[in-house]
Each structure stands twice: as structure tokens, then as C-alpha cells.
C-alpha atoms as a PDB file:
ATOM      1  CA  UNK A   1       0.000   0.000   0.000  1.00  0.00           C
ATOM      2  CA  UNK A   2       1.456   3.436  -1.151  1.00  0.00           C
ATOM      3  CA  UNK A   3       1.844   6.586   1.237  1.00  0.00           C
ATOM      4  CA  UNK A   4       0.894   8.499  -1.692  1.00  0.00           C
ATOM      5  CA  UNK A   5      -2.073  11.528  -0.673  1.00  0.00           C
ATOM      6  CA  UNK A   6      -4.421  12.694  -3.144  1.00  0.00           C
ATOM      7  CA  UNK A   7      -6.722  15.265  -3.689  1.00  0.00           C
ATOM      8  CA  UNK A   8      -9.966  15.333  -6.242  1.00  0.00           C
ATOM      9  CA  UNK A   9      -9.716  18.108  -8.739  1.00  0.00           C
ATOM     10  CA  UNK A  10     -12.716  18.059 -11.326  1.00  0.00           C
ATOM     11  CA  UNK A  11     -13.406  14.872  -9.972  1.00  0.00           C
ATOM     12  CA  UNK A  12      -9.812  13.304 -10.711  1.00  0.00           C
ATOM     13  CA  UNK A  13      -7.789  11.727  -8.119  1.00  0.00           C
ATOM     14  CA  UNK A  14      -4.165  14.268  -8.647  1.00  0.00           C
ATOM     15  CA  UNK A  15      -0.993  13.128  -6.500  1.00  0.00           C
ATOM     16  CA  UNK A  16      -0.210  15.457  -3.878  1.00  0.00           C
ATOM     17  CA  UNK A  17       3.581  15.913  -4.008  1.00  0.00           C
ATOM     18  CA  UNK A  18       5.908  16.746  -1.315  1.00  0.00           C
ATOM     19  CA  UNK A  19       7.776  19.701  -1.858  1.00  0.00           C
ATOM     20  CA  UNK A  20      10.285  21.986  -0.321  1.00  0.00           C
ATOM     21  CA  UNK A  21      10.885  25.705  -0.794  1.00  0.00           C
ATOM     22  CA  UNK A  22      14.285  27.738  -0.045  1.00  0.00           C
ATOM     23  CA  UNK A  23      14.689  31.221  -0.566  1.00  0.00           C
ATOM     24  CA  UNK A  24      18.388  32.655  -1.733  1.00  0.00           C
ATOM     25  CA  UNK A  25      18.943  35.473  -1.428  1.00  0.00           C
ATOM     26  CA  UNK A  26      21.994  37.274  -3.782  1.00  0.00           C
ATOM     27  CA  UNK A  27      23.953  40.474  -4.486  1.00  0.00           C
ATOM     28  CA  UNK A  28      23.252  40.469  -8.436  1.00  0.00           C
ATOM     29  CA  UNK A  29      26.550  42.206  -9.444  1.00  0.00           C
ATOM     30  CA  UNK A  30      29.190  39.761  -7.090  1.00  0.00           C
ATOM     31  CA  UNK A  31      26.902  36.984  -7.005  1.00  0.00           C
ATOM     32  CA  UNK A  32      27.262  36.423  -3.446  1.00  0.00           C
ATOM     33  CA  UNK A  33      25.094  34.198  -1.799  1.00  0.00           C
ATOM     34  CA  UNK A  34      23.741  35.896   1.373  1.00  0.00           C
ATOM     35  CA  UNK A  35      22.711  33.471   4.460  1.00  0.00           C
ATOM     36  CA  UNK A  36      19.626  36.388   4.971  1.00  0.00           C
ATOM     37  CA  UNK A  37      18.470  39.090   4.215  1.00  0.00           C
ATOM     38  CA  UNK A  38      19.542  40.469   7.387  1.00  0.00           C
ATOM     39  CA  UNK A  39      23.375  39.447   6.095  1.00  0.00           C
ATOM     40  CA  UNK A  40      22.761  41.313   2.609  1.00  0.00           C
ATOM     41  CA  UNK A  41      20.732  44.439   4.928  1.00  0.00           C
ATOM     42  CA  UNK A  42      24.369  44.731   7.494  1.00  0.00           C
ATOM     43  CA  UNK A  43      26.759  44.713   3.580  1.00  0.00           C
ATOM     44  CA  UNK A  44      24.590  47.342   2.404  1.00  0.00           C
ATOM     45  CA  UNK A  45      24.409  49.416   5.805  1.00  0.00           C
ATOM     46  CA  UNK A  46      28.790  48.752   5.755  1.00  0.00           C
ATOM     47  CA  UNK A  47      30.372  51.586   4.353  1.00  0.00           C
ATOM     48  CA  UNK A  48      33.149  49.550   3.353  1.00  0.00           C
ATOM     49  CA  UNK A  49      31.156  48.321   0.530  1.00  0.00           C
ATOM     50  CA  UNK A  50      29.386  50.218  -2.300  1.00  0.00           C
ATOM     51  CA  UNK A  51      26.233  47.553  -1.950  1.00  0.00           C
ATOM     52  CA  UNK A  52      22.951  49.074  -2.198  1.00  0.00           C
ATOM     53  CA  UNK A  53      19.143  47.969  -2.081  1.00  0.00           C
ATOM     54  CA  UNK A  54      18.850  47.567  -5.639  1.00  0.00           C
ATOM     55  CA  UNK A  55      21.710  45.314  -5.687  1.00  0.00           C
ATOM     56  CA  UNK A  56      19.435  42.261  -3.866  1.00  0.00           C
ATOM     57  CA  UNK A  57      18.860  39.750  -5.715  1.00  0.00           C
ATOM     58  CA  UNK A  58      15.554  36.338  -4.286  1.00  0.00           C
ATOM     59  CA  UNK A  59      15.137  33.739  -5.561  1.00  0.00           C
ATOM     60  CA  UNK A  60      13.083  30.869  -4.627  1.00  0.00           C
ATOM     61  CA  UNK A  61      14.099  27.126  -5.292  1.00  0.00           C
ATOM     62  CA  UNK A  62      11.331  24.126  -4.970  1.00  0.00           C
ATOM     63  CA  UNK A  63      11.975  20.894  -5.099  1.00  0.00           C
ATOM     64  CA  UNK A  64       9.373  18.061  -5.733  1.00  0.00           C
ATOM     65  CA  UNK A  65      10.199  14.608  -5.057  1.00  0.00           C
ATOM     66  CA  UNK A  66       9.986  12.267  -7.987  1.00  0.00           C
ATOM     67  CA  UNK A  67       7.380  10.675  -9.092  1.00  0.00           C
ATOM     68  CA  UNK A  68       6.570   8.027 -10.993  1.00  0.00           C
ATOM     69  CA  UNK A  69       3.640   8.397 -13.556  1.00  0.00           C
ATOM     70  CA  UNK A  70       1.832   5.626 -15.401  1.00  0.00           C
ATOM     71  CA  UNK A  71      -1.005   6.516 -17.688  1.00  0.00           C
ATOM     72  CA  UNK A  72      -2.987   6.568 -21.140  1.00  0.00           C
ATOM     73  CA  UNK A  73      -3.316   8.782 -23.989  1.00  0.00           C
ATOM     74  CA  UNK A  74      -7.382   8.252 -23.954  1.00  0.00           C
END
């Protein structure tokens, strides 16, 4: 018997599927990967650098475990 969840859409049985979401955050000139946002805030409030609130760069990375799919082409 499968853990597999479902959930009816238009009265179809669709696989739920596990997934995570991370957000990175980035200075998009350097490229540096910030551990926060409060990191990239404390570079742009250090006057030893010339970063600056335009310079931040999110992005959001989800992964979906795999899944195997069987079905027809009715």
C-alpha cells in the first residue's frame, strides 16, 4: 500500500507531491550568496562596501520529489 495523498480536482484523483521551498537570497553584481536578508541588509548598511538595495537579488528554489507516472493517452 502506497503513502501516496491525493486530492480530487474536477473529480480526478491528482498526487499530492511533497515539496520543499528555499529562498536565496543574492547580491546580483558579485553573485554572493547571502545566508539572509539580514546578512545582505548589514553589507549594504557597511560603508566599506558600495552595496545598495537595488543590488538584492531572491530567488526561490522548490523541489518536488519524484514521481513516478503511469497513464494513457485516452
Amino acid at each position: 500500500m502506497s503513502d501516496q495523498k491525493y486530492k480530487i480536482i474536477d473529480g480526478k484523483a491528482v498526487p499530492v507531491l511533497p515539496a520543499t521551498a528555499k529562498e536565496v537570497i543574492k547580491h546580483k553584481r558579485t553573485g554572493k550568496v547571502y545566508a539572509s536578508k539580514d546578512e545582505f541588509h548589514a553589507d549594504v548598511n557597511d560603508p566599506n562596501t558600495d552595496t545598495q538595495h537595488e543590488d538584492l537579488q531572491q530567488d526561490v528554489e522548490i523541489t518536488v520529489a519524484s514521481l513516478d507516472v503511469f497513464g494513457s493517452n485516452d
